[in-house]
Protein backbone atom coordinates (compact mmCIF):
# COMPACT_ATOMS: atom_id res chain seq x y z
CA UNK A 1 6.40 -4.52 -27.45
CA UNK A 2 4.01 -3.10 -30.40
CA UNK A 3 0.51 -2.34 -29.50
CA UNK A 4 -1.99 -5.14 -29.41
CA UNK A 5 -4.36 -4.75 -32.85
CA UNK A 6 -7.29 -4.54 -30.66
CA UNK A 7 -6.32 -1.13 -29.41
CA UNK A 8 -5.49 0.01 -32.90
CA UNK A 9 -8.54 1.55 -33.33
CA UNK A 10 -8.15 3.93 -30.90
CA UNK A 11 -5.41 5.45 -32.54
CA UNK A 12 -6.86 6.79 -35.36
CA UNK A 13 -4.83 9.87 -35.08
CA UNK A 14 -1.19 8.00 -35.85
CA UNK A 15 -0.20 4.93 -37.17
CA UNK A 16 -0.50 2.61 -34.72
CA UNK A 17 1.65 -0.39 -36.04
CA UNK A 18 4.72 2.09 -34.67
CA UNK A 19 3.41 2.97 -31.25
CA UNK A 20 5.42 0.83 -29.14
CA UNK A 21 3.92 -0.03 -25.19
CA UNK A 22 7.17 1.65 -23.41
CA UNK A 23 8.00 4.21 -25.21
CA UNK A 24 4.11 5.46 -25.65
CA UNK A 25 3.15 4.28 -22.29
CA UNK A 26 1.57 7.68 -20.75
CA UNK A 27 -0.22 8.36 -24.03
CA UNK A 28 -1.45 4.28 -24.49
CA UNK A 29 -2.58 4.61 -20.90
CA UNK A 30 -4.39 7.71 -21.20
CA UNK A 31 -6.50 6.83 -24.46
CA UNK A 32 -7.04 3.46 -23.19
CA UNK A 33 -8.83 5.34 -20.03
CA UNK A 34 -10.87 8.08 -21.96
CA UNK A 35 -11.85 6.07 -24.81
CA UNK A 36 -11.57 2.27 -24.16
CA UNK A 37 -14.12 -0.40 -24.27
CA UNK A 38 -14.28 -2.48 -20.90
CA UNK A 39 -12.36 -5.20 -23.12
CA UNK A 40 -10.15 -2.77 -24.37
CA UNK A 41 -9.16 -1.66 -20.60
CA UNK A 42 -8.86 -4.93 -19.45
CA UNK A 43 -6.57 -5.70 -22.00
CA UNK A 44 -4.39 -2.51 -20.41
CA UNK A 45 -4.32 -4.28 -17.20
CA UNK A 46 -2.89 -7.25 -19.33
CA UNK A 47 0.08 -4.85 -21.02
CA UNK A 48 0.12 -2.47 -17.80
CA UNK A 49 0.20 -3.31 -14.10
CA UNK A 50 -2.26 -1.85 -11.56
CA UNK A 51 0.55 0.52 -10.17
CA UNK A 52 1.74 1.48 -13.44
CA UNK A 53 -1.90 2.72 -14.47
CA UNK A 54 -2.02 4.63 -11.53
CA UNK A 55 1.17 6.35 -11.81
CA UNK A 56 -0.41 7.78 -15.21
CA UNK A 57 -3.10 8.47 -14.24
CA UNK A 58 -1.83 10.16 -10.82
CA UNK A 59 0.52 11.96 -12.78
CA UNK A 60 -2.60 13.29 -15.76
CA UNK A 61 -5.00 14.12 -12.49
CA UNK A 62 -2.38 16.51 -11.00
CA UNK A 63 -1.03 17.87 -14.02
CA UNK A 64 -2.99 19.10 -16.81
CA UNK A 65 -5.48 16.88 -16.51
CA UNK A 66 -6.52 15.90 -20.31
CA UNK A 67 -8.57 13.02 -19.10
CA UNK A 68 -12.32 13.55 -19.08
CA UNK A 69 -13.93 14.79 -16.13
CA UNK A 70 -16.11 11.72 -15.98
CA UNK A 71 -13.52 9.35 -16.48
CA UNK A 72 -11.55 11.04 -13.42
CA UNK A 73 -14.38 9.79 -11.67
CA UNK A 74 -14.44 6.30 -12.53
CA UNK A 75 -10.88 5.65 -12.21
CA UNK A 76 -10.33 8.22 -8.68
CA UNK A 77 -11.93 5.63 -6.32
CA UNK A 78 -8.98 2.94 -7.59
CA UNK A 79 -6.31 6.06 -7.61
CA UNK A 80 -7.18 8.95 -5.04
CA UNK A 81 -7.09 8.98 -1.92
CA UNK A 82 -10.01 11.75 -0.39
CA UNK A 83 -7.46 14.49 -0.29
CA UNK A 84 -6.11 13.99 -3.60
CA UNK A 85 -9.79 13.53 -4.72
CA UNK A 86 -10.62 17.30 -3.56
């Protein structure tokens, strides 16, 4: 499925009107999340499920963790549990 035009913007950095929503999943995820309006990240809950966000996000918080630090925040309470939180 190609990227919704209203997310376009976000990808300033390639062409968006290639990025398809499987095969760029982690990366839509992850810019939605950092960078996203509150339309634009309700529109990722329209593409993505709530599980599938998680997973990314999950996955970005124990890794190497490019999301903002105040963005971990927001999003930790929906994704962490305490002890992941610490």
């Amino acid at each position: 499925m190609k990227l919704p035009s209203e997310l376009h913007s976000l990808f300033w950095h390639c062409n968006a009107e290639v990025l398809d929503t499987e095969t760029a999943k982690p990366q839509i995820i992850l810019e939605v999340l950092a960078r996203g309006s509150l339309h634009q990240i309700k529109l990722l809950y329209r593409i993505y499920d709530f599980n599938t966000v998680g997973q990314v996000f999950r996955a970005d918080v124990k890794g190497n963790r490019t999301l903002p630090a105040p963005v971990v925040y927001l999003f930790s309470g929906l994704y962490l549990t305490a002890q992941e939180f610490e």
